[in-house]
Protein backbone atom coordinates (compact mmCIF):
# COMPACT_ATOMS: atom_id res chain seq x y z
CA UNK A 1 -8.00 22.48 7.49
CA UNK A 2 -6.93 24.36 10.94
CA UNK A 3 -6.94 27.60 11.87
CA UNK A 4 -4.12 27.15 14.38
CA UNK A 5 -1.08 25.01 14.41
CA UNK A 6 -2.03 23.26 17.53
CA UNK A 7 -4.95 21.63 16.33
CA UNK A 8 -3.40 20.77 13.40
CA UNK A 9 -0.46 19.14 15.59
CA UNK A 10 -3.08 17.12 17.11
CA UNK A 11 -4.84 15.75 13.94
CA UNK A 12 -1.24 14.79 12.94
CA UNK A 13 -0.21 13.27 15.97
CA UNK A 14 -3.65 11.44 15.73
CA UNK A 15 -2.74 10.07 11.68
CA UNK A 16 1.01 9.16 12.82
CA UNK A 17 -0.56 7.00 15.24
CA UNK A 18 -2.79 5.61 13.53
CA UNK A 19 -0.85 4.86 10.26
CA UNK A 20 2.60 3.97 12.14
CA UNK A 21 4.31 6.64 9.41
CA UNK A 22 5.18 10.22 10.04
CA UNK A 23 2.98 12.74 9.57
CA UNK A 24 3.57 16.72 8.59
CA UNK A 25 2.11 19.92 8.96
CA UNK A 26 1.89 22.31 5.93
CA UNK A 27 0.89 26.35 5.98
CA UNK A 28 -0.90 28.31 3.46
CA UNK A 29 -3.41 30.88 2.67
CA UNK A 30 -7.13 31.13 1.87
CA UNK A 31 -9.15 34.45 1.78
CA UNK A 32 -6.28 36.04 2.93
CA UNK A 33 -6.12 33.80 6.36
CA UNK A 34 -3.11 31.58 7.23
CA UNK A 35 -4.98 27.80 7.41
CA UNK A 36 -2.90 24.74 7.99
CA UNK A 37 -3.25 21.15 6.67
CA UNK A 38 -2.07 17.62 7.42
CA UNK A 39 -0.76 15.10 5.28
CA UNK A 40 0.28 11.51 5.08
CA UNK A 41 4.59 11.60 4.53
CA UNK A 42 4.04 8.60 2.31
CA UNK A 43 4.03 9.72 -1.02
CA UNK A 44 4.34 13.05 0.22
CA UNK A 45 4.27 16.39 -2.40
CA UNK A 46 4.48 19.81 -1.08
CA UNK A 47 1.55 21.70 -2.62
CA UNK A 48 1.34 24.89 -4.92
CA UNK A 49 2.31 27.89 -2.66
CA UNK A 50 2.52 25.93 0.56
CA UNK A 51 4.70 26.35 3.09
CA UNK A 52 6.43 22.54 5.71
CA UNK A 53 5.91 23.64 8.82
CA UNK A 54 6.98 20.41 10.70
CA UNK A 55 7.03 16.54 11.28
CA UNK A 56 5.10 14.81 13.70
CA UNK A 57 6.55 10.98 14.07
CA UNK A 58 4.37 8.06 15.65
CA UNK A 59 5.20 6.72 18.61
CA UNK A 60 5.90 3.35 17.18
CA UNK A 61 6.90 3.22 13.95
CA UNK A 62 5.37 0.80 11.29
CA UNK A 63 7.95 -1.61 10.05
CA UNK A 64 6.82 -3.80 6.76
CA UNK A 65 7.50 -7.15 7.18
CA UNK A 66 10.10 -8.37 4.24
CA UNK A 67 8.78 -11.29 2.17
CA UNK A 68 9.56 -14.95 3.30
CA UNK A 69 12.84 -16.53 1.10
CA UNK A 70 11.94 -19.04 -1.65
CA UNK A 71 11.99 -22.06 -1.01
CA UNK A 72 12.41 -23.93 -4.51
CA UNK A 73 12.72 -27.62 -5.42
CA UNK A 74 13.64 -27.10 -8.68
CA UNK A 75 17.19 -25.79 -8.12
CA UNK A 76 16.65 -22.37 -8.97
């Protein structure tokens, strides 16, 4: 949890980095304060009452490597 948007741009810019996948920025509010929260895109949900701010991307993006062709001998 942040209290400003900056800091939470930082933690995301941090986890896009580190994960190669982008990262967003999501606002809500607890006793009454605005707080702001990072999360993964993968898989992403918004939450109950919150509120996308942005996207942060990575600077390199992950790319999954496909799966190497079959090779079969028996014809198939």
């Amino acid at each position: 949890m942040h209290s400003s948007i900056e800091s939470a741009r930082t933690e995301a810019a941090t986890l896009a980095s580190a994960t190669g996948e982008p990262a967003c920025i999501v606002s809500g509010r607890k006793d009454g304060a605005i707080i702001f929260r990072v999360y993964s895109m993968k898989g992403f949900g918004l939450p109950a009452g919150g509120i996308f701010e942005e996207v942060v991307l990575p600077a390199v993006e992950r790319v999954d490597p496909e799966p190497p062709e079959k090779d079969s001998t028996n014809g198939f």
